[in-house]
N, C-alpha and C. Protein backbone atom coordinates (compact mmCIF):
# COMPACT_ATOMS: atom_id res chain seq x y z
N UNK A 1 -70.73 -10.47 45.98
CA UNK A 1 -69.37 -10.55 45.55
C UNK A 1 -68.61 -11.40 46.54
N UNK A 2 -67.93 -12.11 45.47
CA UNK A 2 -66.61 -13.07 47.25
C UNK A 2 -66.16 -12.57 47.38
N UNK A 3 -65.15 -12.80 48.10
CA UNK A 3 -64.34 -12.05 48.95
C UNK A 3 -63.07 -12.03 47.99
N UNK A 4 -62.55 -13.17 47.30
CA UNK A 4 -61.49 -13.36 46.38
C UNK A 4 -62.30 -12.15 45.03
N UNK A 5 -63.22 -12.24 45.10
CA UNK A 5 -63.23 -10.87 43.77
C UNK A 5 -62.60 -9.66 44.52
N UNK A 6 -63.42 -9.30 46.30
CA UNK A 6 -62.66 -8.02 46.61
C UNK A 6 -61.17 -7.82 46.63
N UNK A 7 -60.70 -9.02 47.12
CA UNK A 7 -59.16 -9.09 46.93
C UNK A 7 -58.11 -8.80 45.67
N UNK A 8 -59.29 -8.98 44.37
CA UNK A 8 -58.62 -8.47 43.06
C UNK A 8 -58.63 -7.32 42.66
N UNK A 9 -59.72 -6.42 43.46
CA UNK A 9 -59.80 -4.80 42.57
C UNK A 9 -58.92 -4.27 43.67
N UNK A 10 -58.79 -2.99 43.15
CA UNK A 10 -57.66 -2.66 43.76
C UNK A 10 -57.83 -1.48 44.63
N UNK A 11 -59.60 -1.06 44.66
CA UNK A 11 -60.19 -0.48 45.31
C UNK A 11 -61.74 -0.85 45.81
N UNK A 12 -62.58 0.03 46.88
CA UNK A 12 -63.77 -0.55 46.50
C UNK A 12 -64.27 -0.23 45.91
N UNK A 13 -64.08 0.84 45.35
CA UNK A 13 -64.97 1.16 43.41
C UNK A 13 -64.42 0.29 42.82
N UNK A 14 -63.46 -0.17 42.50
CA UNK A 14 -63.21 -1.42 41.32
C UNK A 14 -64.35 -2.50 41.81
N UNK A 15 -64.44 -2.70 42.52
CA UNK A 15 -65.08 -3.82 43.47
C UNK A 15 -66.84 -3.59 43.23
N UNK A 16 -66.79 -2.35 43.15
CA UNK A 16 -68.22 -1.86 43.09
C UNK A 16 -68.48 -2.23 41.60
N UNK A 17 -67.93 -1.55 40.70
CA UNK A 17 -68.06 -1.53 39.78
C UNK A 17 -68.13 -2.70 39.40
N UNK A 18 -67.21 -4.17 39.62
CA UNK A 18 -67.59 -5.35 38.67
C UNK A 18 -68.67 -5.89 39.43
N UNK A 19 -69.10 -5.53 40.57
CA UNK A 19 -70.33 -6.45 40.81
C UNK A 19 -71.56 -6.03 40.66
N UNK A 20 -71.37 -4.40 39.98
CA UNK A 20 -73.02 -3.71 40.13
C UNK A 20 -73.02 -3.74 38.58
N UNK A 21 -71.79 -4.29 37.59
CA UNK A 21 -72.07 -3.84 36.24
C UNK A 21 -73.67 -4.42 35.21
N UNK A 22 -73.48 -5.45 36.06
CA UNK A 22 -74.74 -6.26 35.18
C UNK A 22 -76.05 -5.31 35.77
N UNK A 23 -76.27 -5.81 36.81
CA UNK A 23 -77.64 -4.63 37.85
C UNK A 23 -77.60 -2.97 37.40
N UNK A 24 -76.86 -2.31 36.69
CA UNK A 24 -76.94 -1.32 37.18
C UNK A 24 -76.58 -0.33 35.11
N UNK A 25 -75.96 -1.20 34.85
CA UNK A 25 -75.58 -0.30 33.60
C UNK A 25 -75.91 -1.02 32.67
N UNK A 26 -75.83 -2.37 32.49
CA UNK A 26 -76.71 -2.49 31.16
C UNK A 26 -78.02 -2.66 30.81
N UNK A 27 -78.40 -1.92 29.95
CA UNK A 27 -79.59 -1.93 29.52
C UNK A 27 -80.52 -3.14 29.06
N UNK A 28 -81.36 -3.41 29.54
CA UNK A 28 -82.51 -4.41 28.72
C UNK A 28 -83.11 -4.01 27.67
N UNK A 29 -83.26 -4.22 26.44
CA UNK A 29 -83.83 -3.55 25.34
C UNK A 29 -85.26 -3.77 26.04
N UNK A 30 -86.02 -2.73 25.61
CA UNK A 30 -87.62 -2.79 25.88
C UNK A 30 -88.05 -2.05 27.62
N UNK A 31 -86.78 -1.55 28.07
CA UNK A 31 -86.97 -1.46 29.60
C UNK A 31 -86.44 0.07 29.48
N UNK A 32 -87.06 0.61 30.67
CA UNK A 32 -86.78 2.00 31.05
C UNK A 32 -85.62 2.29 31.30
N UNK A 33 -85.30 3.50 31.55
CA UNK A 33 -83.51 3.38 32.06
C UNK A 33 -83.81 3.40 33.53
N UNK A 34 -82.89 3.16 34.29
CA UNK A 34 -82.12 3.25 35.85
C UNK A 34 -82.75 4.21 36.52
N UNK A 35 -83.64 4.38 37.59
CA UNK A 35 -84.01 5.71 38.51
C UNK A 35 -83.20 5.82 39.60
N UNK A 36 -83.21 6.96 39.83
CA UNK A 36 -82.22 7.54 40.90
C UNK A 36 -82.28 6.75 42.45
N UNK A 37 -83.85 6.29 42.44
CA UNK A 37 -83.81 5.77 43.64
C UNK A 37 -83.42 4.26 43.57
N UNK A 38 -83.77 3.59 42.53
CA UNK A 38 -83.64 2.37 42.31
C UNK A 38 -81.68 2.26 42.48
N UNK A 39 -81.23 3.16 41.21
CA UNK A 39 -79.87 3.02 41.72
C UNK A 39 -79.26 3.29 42.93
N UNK A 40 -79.74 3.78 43.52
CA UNK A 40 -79.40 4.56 44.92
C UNK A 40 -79.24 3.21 45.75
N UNK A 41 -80.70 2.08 45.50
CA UNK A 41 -80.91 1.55 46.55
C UNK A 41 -79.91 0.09 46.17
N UNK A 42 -79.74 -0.01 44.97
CA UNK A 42 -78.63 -1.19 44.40
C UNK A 42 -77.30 -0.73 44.63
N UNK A 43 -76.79 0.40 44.67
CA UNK A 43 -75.79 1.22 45.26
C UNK A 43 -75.11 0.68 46.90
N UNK A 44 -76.18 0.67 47.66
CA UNK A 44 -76.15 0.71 48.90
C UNK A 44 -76.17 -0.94 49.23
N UNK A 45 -76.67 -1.42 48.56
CA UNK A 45 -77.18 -2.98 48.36
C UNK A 45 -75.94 -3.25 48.63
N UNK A 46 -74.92 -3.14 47.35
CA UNK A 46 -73.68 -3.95 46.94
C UNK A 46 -72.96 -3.19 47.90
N UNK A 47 -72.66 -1.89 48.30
CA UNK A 47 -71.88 -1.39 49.30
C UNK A 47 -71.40 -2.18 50.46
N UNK A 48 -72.77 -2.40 50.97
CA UNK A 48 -72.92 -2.94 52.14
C UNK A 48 -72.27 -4.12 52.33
N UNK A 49 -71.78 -4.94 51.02
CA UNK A 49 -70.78 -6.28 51.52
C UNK A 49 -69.58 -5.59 51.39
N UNK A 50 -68.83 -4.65 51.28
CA UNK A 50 -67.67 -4.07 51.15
C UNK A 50 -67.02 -3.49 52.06
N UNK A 51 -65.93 -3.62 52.71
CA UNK A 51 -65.44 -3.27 53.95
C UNK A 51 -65.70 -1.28 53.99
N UNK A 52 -66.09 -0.73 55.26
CA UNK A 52 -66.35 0.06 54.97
C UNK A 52 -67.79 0.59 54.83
N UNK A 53 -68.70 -0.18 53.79
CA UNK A 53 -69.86 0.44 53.54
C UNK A 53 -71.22 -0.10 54.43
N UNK A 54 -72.10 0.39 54.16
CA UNK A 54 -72.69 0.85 53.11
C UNK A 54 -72.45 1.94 52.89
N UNK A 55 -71.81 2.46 51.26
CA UNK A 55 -71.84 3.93 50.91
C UNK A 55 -73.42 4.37 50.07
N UNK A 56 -73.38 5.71 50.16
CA UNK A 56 -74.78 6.19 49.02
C UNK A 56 -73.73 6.78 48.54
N UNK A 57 -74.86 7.31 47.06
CA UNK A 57 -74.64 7.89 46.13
C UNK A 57 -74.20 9.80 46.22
N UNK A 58 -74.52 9.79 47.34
CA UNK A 58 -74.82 11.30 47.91
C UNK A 58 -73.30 11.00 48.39
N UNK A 59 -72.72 10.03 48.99
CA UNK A 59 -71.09 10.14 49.77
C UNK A 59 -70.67 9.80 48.52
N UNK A 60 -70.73 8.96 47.23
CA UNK A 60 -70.32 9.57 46.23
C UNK A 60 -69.37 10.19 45.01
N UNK A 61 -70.75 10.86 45.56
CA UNK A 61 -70.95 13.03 45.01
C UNK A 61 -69.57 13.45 45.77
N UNK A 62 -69.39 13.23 47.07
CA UNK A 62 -68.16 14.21 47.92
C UNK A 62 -67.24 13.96 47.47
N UNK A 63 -67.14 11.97 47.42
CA UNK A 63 -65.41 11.74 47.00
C UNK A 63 -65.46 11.98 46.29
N UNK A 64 -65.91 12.33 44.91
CA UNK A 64 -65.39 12.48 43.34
C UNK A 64 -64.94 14.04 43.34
N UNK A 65 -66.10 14.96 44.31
CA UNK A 65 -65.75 16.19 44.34
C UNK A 65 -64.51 16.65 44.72
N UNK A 66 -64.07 16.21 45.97
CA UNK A 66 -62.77 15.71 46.78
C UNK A 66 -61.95 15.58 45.96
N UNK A 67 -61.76 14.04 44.91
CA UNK A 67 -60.43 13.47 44.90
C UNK A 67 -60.19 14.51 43.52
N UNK A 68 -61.44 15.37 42.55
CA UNK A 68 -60.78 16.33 41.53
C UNK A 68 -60.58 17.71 42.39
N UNK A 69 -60.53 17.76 43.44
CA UNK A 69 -60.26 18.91 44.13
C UNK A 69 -58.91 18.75 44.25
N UNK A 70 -58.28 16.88 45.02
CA UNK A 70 -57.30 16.85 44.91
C UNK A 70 -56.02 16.50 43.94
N UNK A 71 -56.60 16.58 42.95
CA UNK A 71 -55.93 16.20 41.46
C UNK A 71 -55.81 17.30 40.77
N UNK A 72 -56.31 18.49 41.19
CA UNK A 72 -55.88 19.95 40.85
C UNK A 72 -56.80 20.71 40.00
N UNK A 73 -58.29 20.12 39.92
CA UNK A 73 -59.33 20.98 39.30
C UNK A 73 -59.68 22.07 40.06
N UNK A 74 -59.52 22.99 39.66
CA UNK A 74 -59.65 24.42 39.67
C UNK A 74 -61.18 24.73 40.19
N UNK A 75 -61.49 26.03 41.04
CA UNK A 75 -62.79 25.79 41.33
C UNK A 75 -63.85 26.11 40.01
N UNK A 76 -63.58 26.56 39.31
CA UNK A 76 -64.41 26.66 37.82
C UNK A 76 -64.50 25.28 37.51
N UNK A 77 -63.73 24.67 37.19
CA UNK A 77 -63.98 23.42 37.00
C UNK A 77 -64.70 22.25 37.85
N UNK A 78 -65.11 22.70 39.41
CA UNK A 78 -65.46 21.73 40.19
C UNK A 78 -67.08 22.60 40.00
N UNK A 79 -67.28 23.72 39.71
CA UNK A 79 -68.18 24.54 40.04
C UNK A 79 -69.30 23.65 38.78
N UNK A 80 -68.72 23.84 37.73
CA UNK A 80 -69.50 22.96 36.10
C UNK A 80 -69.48 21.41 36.43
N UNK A 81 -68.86 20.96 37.28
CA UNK A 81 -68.86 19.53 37.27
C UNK A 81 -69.80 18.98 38.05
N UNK A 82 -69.87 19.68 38.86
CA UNK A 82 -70.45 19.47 40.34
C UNK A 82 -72.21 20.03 39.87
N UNK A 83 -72.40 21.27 39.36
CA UNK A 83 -73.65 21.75 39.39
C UNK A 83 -73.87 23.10 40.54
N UNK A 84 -72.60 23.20 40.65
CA UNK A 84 -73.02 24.26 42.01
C UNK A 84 -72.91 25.79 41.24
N UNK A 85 -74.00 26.60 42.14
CA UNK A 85 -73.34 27.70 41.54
C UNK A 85 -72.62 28.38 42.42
N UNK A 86 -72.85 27.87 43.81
CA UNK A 86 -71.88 29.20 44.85
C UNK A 86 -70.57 28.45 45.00
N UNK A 87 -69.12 29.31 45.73
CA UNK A 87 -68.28 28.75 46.17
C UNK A 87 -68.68 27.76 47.40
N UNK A 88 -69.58 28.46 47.99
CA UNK A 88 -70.05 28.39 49.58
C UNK A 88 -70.06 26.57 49.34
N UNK A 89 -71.59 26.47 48.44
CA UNK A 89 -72.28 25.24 48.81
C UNK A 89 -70.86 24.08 47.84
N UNK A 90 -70.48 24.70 47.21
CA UNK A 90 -69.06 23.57 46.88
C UNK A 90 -68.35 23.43 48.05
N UNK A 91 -67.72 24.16 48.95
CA UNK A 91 -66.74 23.97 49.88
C UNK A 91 -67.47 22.85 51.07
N UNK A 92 -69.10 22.64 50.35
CA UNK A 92 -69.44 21.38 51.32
C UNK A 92 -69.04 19.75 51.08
N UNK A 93 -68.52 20.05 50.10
CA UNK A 93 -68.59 18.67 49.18
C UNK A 93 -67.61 18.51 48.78
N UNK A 94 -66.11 18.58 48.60
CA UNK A 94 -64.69 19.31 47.99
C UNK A 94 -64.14 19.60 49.49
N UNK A 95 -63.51 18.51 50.38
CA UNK A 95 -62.58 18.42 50.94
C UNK A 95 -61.62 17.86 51.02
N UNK A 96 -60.82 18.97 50.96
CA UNK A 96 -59.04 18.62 50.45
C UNK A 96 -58.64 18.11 51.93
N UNK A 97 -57.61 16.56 52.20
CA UNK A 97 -56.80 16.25 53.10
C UNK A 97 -56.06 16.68 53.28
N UNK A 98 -55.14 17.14 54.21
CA UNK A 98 -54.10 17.69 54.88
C UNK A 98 -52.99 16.90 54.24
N UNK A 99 -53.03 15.99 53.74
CA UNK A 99 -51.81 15.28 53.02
C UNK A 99 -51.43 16.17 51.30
N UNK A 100 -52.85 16.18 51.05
CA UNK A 100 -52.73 16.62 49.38
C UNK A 100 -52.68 17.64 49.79
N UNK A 101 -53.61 18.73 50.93
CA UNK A 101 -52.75 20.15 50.72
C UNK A 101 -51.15 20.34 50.99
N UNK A 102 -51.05 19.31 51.71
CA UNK A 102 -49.47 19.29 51.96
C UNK A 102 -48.74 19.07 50.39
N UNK A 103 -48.94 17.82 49.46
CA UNK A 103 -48.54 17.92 48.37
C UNK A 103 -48.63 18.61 47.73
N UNK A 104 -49.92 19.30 47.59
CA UNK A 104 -49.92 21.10 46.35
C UNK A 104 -49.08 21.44 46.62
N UNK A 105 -48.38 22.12 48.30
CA UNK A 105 -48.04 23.18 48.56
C UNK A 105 -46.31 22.91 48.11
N UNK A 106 -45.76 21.92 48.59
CA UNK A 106 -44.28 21.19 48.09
C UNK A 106 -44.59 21.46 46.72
N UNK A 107 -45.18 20.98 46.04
CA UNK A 107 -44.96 21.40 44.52
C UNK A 107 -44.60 22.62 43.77
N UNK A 108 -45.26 23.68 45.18
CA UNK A 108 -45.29 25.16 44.61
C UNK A 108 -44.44 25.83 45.42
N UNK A 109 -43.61 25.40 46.21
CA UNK A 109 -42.60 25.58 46.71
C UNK A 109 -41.24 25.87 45.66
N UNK A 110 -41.14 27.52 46.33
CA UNK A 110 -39.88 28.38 45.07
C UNK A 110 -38.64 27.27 45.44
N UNK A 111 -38.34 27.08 47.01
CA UNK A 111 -37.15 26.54 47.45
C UNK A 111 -37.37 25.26 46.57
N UNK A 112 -38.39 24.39 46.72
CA UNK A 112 -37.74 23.00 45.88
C UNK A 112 -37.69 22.84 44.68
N UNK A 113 -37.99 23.89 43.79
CA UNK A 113 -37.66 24.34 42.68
C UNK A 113 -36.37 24.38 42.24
N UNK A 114 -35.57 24.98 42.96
CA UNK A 114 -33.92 25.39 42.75
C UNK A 114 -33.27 24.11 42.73
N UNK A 115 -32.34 24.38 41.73
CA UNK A 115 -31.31 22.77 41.66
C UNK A 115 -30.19 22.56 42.83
C-alpha cells in the first residue's frame, strides 16, 4: 500500500481492509476457501507496512471485543459474540479505557440528567 492510500482511510482497518481485499476475501472459483493460518500470515504481511503494526488476528479478537464493550454490548452479548463461556476468560479480551468508562458513567449520571 502507498502511503497516499494510508493517508485516505481514515483508520488502519480502512487501510487494511482496501489493501488485503483482493488477497484475502475474494474468492477464486475452483479454489478452497482462506485458512486460518494463511490469513493470519497475509494479516500480518499487510500490517506490517502500517504505522503501528504488525498486528495478528489474535490482537484483533481484543479490539473488536474492546471497542463492543465500549459501544455498550452487554456481557451476554460479548459472551455469544466472542465464544466465551466464562465471565473470567472474557474480561481477558474486553478492555474498557478509562476514557469510555469515564463516558458510560457521565451518561448515567442522575445530576446531568436534570435540566
Amino acid at each position: 500500500m502507498t502511503a497516499d492510500a494510508a493517508d485516505r482511510c481514515s483508520s488502519p482497518i480502512d487501510a487494511l481492509a482496501s489493501s488485503c481485499r483482493q488477497r484475502l476475501w475474494i474468492r477464486t472459483p475452483g479454489r478452497a476457501r482462506l485458512s486460518y493460518r494463511r490469513a493470519a500470515d497475509s494479516f500480518e504481511q499487510t500490517t506490517a507496512k502500517l504505522s503501528g503494526g504488525p498486528w495478528t488476528l489474535h490482537q484483533l479478537r481484543h479490539s473488536a471485543l474492546t471497542h463492543a464493550a465500549e459501544t455498550g454490548a452487554n456481557t451476554s452479548t460479548q459472551l455469544a459474540f466472542s465464544g466465551h463461556t466464562s465471565v473470567a476468560s472474557l474480561a481477558k479480551y474486553a478492555r474498557v479505557s478509562p476514557q469510555a468508562l469515564a463516558r458510560w458513567q457521565q451518561a448515567r449520571d442522575p445530576a446531568a440528567r436534570r435540566p
